[in-house]
N, C-alpha and C. Protein backbone atom coordinates (compact mmCIF):
# COMPACT_ATOMS: atom_id res chain seq x y z
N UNK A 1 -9.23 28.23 -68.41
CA UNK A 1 -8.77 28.83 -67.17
C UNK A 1 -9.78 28.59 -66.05
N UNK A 2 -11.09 28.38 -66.44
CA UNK A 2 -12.36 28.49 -65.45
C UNK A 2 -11.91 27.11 -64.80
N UNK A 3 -11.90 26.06 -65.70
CA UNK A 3 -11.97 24.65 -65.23
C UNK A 3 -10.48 24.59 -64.58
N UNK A 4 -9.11 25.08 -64.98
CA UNK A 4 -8.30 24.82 -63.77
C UNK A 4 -8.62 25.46 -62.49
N UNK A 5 -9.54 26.50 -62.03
CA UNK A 5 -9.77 27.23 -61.16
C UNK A 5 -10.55 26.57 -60.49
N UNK A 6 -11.69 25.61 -61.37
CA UNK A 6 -12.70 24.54 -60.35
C UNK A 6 -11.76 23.76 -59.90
N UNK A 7 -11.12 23.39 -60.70
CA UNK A 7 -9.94 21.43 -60.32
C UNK A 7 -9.63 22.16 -58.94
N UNK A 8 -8.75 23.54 -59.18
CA UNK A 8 -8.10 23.80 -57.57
C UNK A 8 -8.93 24.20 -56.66
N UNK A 9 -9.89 24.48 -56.97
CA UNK A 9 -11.24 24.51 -55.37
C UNK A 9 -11.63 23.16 -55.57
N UNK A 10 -11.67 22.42 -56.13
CA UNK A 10 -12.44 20.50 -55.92
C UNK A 10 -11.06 20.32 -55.00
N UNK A 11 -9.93 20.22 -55.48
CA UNK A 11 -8.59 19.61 -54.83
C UNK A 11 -8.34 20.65 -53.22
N UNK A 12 -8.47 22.02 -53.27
CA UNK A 12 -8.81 22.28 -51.96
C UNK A 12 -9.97 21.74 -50.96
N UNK A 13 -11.13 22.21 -51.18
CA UNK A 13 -12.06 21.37 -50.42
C UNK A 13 -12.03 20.06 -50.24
N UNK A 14 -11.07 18.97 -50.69
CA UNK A 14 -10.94 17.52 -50.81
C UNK A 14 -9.72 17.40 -49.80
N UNK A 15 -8.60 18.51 -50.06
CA UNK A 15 -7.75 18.61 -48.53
C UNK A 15 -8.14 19.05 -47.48
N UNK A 16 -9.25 20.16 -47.45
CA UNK A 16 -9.96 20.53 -46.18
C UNK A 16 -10.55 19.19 -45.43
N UNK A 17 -11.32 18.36 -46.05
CA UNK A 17 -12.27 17.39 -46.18
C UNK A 17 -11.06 16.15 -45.28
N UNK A 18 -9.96 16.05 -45.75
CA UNK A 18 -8.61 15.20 -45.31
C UNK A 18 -8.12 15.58 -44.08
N UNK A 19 -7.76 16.95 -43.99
CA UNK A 19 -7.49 16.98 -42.43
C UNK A 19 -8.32 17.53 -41.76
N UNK A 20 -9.70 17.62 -42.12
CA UNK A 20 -10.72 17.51 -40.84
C UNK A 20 -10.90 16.45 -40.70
N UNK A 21 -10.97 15.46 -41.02
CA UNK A 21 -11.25 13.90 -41.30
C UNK A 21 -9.63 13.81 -40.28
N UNK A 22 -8.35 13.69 -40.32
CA UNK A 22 -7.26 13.44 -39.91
C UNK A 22 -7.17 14.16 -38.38
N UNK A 23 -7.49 15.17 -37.96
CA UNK A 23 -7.87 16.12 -37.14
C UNK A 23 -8.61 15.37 -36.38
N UNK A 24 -9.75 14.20 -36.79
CA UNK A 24 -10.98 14.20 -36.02
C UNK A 24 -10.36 12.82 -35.28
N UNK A 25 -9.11 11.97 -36.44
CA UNK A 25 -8.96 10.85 -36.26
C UNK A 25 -7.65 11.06 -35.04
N UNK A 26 -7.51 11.94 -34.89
CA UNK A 26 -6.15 12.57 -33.87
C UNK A 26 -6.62 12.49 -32.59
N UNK A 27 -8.23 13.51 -32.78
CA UNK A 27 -8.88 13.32 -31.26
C UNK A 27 -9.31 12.33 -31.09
N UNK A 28 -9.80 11.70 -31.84
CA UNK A 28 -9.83 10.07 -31.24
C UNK A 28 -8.97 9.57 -30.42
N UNK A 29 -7.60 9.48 -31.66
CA UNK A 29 -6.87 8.88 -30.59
C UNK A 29 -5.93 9.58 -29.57
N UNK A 30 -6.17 10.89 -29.60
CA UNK A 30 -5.47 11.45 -28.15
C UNK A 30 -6.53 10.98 -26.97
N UNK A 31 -7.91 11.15 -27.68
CA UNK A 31 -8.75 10.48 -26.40
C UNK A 31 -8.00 8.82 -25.79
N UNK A 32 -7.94 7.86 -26.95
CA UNK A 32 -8.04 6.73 -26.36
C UNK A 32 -6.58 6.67 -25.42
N UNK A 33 -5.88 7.55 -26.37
CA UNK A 33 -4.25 7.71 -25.20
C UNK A 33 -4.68 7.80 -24.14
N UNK A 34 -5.26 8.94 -23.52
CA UNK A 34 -5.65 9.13 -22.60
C UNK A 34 -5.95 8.09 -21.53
N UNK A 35 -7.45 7.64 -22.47
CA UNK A 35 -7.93 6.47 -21.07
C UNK A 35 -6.95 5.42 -20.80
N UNK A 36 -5.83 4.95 -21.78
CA UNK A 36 -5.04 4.20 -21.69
C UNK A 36 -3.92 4.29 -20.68
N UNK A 37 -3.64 6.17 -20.48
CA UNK A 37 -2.85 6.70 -19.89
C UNK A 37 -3.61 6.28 -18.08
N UNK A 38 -4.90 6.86 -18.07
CA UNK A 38 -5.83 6.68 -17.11
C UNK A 38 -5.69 5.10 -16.79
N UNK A 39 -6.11 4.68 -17.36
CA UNK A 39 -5.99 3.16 -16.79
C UNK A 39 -4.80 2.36 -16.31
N UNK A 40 -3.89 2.89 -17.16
CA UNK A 40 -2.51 2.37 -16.67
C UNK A 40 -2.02 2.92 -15.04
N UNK A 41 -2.02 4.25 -15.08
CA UNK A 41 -1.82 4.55 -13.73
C UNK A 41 -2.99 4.51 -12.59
N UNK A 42 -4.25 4.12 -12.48
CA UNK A 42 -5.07 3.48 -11.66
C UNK A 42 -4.30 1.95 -11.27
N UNK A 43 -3.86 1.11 -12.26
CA UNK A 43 -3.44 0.14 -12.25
C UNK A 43 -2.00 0.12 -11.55
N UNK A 44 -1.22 0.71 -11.58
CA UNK A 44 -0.15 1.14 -11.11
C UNK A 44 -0.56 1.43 -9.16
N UNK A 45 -1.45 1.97 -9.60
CA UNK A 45 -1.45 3.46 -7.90
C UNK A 45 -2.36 1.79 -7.39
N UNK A 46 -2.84 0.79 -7.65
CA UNK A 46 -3.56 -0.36 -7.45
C UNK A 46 -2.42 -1.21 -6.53
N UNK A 47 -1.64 -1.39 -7.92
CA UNK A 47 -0.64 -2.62 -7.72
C UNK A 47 0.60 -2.23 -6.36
N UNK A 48 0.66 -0.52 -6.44
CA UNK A 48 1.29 -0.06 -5.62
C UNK A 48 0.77 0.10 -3.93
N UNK A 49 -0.56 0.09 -3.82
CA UNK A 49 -1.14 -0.07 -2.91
C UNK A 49 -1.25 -1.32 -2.08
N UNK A 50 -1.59 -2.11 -3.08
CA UNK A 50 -1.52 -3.43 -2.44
C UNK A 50 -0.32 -3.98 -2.11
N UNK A 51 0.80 -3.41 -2.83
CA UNK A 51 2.01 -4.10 -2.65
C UNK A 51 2.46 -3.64 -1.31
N UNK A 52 2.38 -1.94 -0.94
CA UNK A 52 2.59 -1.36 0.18
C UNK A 52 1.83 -1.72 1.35
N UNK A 53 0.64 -2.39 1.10
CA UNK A 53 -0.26 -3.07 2.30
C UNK A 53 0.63 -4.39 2.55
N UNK A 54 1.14 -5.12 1.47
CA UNK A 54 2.01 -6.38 2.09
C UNK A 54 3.08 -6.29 2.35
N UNK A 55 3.58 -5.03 2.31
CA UNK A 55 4.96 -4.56 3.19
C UNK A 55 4.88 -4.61 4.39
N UNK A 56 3.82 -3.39 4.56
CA UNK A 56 2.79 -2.79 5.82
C UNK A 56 2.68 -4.56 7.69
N UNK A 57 2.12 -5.21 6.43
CA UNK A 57 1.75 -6.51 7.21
C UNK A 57 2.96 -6.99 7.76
N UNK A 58 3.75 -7.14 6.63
CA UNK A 58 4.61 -8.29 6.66
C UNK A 58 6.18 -7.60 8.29
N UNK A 59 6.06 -6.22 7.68
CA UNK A 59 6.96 -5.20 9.06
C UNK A 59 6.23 -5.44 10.38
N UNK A 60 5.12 -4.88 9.88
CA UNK A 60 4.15 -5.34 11.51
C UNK A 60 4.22 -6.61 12.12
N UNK A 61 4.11 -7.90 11.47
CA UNK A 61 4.49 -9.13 11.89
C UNK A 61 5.79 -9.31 12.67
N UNK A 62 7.01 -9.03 12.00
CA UNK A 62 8.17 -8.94 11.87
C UNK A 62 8.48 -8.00 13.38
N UNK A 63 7.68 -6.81 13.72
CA UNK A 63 7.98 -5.90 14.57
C UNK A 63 7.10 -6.55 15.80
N UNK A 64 6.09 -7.67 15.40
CA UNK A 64 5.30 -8.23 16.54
C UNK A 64 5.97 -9.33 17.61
N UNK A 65 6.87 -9.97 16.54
CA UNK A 65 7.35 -10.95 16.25
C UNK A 65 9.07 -10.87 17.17
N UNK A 66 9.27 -9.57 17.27
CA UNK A 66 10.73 -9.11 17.78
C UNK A 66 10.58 -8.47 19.27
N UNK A 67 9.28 -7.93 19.06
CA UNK A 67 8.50 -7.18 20.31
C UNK A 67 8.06 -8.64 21.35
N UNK A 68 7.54 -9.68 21.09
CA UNK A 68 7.39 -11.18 21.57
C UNK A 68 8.75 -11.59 22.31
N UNK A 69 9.85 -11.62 21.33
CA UNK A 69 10.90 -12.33 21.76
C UNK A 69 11.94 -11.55 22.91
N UNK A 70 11.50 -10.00 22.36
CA UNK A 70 11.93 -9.67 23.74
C UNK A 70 11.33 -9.45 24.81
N UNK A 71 9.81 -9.89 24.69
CA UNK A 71 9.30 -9.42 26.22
C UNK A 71 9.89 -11.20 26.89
N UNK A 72 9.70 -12.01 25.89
CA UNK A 72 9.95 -13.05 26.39
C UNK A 72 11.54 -13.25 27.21
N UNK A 73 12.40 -12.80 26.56
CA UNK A 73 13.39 -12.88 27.04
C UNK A 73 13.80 -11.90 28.34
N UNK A 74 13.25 -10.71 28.27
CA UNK A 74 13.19 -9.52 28.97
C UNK A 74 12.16 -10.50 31.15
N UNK A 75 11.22 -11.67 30.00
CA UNK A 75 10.60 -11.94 31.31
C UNK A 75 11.84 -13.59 32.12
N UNK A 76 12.33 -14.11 31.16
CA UNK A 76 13.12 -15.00 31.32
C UNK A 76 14.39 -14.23 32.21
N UNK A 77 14.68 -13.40 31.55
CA UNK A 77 15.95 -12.37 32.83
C UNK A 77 15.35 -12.14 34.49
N UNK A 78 14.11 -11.62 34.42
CA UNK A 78 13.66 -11.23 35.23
C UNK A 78 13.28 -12.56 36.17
N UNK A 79 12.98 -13.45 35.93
CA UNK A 79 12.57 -14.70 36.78
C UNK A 79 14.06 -15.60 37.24
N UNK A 80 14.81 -15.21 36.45
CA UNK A 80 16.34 -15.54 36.45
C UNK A 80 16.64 -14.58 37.71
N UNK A 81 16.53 -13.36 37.86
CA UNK A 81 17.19 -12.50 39.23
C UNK A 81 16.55 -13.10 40.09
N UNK A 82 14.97 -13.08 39.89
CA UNK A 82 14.04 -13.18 41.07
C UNK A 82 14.66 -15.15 41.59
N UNK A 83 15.11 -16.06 40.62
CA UNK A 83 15.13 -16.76 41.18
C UNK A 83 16.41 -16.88 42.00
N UNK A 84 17.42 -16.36 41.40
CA UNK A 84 18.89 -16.18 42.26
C UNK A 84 18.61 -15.20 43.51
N UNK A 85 17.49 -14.13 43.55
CA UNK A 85 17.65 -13.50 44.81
C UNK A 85 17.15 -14.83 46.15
N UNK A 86 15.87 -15.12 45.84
CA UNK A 86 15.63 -16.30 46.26
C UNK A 86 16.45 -16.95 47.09
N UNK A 87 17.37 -17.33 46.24
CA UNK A 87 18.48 -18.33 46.94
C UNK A 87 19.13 -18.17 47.59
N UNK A 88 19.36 -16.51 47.21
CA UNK A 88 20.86 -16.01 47.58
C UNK A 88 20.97 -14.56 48.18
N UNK A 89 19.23 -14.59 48.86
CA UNK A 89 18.98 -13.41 49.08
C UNK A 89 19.92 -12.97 50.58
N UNK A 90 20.13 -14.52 51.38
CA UNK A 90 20.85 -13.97 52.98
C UNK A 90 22.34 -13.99 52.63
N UNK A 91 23.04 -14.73 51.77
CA UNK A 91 24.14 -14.11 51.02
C UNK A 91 24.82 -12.74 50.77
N UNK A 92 23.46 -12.38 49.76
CA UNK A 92 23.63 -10.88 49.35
C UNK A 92 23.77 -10.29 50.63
N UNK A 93 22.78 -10.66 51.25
CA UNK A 93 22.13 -9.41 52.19
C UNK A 93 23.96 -9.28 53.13
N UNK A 94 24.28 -10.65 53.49
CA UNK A 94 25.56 -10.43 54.15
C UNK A 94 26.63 -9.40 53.68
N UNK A 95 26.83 -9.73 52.61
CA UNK A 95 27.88 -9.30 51.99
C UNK A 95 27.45 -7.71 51.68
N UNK A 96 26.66 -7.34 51.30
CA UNK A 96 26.14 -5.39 51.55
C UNK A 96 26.39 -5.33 52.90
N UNK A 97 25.77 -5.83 54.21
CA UNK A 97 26.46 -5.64 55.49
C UNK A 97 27.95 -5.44 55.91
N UNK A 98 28.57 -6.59 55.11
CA UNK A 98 30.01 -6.46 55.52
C UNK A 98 30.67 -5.32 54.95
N UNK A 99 30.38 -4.91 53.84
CA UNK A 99 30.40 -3.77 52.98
C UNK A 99 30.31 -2.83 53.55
N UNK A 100 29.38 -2.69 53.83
CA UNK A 100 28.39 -1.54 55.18
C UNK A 100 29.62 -1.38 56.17
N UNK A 101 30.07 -1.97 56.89
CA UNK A 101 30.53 -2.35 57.87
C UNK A 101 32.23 -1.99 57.97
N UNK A 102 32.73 -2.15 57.18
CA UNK A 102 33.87 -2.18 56.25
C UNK A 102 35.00 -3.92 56.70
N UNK A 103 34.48 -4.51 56.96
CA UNK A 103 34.82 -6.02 57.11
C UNK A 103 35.50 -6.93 56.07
């Protein structure tokens, strides 16, 4: 009876011995999850950054680029009146007179 009573304290302390040992091998790897977890989303919040900086650029270009074509065109209108008043400034001017006038 003595010696089945040792076998089951040798076979307990040998399962204690197993999942502290299994326990220890858990925090391990919940640690390495972790940094894996860590690293992945640095890498992420990275790839996402940079990607949002070449959005960033590429709108700004795009908005530089639209902002250009209309001052350009905005100055092409404007040299367009100025050059028809020019021409056609004693024209005009008549025709508001006769207007004026009721003629």
């Amino acid at each position: 009876m003595e010696t089945v009573i040792k076998k089951l304290s040798e076979i307990e302390v040998a399962a204690k011995k197993i999942m502290d040992n299994a326990n220890a091998e858990l925090k391990v790897l919940d640690a390495r999850m972790q940094e894996n977890s860590d690293a992945f989303d640095a890498q992420v919040e990275a790839d996402t950054r940079r990607r949002l900086g070449e959005l960033r650029d590429n709108l700004e270009k795009e908005n530089n680029a639209a902002l250009k074509k209309l001052k350009d065109d905005t100055e092409k209108g404007l040299s367009y009146l100025n050059q028809y008043y020019e021409e056609h400034h004693e024209a005009l001017a008549d025709e508001i007179v006769k207007k004026i006038i009721g003629v």
